[in-house]
C-alpha atoms as a PDB file:
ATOM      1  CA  UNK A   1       0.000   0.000   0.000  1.00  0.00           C
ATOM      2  CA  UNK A   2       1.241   3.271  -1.111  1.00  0.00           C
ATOM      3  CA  UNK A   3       0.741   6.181   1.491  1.00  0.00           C
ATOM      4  CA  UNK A   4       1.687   9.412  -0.467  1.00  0.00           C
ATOM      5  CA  UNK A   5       5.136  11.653   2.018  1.00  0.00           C
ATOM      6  CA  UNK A   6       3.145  15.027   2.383  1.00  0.00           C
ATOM      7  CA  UNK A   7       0.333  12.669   3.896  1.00  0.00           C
ATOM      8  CA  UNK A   8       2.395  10.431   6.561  1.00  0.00           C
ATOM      9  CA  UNK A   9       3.969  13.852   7.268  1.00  0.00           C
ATOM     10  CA  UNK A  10       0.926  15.588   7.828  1.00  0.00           C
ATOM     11  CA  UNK A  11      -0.974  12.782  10.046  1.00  0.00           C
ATOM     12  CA  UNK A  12       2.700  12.627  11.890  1.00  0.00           C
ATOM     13  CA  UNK A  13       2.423  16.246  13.118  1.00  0.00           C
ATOM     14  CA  UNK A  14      -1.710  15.583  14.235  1.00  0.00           C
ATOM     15  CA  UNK A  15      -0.450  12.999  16.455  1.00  0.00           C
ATOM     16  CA  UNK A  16       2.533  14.739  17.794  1.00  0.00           C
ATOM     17  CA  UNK A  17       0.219  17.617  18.731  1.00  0.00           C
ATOM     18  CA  UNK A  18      -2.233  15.411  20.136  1.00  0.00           C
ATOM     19  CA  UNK A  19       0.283  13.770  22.444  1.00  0.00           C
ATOM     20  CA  UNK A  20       1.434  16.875  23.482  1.00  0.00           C
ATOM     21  CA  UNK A  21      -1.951  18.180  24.230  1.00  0.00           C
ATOM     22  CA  UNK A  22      -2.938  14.734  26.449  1.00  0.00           C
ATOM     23  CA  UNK A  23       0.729  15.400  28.321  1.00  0.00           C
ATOM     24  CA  UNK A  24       0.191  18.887  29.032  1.00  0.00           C
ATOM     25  CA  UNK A  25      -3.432  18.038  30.768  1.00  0.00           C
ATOM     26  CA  UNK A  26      -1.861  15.267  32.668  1.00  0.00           C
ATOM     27  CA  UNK A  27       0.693  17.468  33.969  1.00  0.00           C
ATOM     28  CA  UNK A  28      -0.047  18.219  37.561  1.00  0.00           C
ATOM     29  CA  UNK A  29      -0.069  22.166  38.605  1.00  0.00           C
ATOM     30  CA  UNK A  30       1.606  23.406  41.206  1.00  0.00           C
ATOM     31  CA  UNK A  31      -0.012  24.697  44.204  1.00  0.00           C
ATOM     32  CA  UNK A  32       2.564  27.481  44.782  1.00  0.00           C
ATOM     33  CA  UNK A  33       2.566  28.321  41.205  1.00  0.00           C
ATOM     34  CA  UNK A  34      -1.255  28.671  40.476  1.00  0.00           C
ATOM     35  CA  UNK A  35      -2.887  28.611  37.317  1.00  0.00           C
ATOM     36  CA  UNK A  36      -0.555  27.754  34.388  1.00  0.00           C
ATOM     37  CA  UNK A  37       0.014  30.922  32.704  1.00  0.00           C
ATOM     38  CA  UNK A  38      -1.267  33.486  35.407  1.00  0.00           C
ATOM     39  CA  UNK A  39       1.819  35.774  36.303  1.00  0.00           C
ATOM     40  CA  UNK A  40       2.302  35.614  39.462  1.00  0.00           C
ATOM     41  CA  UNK A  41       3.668  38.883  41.478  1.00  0.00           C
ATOM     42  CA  UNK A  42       6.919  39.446  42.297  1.00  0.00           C
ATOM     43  CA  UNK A  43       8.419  39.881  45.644  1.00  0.00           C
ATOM     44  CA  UNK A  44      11.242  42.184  45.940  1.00  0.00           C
ATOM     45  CA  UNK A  45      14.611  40.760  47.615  1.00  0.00           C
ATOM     46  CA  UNK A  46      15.408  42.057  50.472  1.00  0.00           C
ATOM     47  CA  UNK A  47      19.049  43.999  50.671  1.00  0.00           C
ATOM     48  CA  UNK A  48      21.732  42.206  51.840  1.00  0.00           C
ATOM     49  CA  UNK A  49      22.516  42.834  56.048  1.00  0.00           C
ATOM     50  CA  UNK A  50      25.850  44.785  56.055  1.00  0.00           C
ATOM     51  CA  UNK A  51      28.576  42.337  57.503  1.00  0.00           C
ATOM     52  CA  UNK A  52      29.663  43.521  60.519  1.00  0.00           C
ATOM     53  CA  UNK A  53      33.578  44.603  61.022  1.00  0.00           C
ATOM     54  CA  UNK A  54      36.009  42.305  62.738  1.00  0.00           C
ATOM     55  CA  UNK A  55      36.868  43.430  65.725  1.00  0.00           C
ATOM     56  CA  UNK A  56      40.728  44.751  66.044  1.00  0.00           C
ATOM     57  CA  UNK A  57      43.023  42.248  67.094  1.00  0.00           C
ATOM     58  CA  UNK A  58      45.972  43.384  69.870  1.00  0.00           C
ATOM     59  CA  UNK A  59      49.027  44.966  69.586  1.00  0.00           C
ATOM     60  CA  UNK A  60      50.783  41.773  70.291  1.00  0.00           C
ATOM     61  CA  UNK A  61      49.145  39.504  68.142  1.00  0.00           C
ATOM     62  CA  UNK A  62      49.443  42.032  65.484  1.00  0.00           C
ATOM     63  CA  UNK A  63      52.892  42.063  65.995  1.00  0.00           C
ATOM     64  CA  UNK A  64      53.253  38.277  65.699  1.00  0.00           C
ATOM     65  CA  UNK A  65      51.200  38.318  62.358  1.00  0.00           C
ATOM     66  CA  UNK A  66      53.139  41.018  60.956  1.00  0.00           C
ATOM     67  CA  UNK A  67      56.387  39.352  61.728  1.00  0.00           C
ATOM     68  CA  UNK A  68      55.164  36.264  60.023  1.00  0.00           C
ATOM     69  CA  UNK A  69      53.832  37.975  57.326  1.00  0.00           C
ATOM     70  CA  UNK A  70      56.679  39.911  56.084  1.00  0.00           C
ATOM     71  CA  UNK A  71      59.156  36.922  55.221  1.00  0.00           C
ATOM     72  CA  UNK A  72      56.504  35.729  52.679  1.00  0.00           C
ATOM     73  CA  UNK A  73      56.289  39.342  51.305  1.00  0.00           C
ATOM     74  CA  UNK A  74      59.947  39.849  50.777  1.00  0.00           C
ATOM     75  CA  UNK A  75      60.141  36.152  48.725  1.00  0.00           C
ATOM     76  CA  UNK A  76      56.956  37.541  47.265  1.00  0.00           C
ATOM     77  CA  UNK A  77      54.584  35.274  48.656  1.00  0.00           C
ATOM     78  CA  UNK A  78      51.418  37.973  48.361  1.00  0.00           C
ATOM     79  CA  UNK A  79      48.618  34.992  47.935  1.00  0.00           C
ATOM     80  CA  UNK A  80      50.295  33.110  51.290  1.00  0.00           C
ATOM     81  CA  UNK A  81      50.755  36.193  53.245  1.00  0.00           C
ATOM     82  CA  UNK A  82      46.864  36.901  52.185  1.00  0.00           C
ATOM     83  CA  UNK A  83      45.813  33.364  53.628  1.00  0.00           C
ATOM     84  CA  UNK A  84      47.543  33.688  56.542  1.00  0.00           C
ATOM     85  CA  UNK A  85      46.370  36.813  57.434  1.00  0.00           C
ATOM     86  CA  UNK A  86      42.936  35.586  56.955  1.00  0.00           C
ATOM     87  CA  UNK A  87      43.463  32.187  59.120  1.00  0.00           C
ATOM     88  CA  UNK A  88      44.938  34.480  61.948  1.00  0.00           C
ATOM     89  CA  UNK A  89      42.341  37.073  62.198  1.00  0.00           C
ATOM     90  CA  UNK A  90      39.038  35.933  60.407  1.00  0.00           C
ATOM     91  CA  UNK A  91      39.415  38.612  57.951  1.00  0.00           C
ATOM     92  CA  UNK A  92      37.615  39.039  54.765  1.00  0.00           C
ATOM     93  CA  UNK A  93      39.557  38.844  51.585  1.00  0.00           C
ATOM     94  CA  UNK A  94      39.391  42.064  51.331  1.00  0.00           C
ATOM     95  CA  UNK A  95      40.328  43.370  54.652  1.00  0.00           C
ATOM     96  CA  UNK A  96      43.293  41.123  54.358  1.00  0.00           C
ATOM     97  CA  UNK A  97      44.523  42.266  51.107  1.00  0.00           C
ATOM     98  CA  UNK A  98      44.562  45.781  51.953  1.00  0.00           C
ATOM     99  CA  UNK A  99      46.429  44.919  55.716  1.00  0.00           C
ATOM    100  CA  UNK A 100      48.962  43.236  53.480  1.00  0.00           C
ATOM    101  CA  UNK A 101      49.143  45.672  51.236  1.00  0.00           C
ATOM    102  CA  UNK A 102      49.896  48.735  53.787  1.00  0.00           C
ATOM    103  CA  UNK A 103      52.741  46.201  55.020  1.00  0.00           C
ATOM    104  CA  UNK A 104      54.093  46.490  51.668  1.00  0.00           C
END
């Protein structure tokens, strides 16, 4: 039996969408989500909370740091003075970079 292409083509495509349609009813909506297709409003994010400083460390431990830090500045050891700094004192990368950097 001889089925002409444009035909088998066309009566693939019916089915396709007919599958798709069965699917899409099957498909169970989410509660939180409502409707399918209803926009749903938009909260707006709340801003970040400001981190809190660290609190200054003393003059003696500061002393210790800096004398371990220095050694790894003068072989040029910026990334491991940087971690060091930040295991010692709880620093933020930030914070830490710019307390080695004012060694510098």
């Amino acid at each position: 039996m001889y089925v002409p292409m444009p035909i088998l083509i066309a009566l693939a495509i019916v089915f396709l969408l007919l599958a798709l349609a069965a699917f899409r009813r099957q498909t169970p909506r989410d509660p939180l989500m409502g409707a399918r297709g209803a926009e749903q409003p938009r909260m707006p994010l709340a801003p970040a909370a400001p981190i809190p400083p660290t609190p200054p460390s003393t003059s003696a431990v500061a002393e210790d740091l800096r004398a371990r830090v220095m050694p790894l500045l003068a072989r040029g050891q910026k990334i491991n003075a940087i971690k060091l700094v930040r295991d010692e004192t709880g620093m933020g990368l930030k914070q830490a970079k710019d307390y080695v950097e004012s060694l510098e």
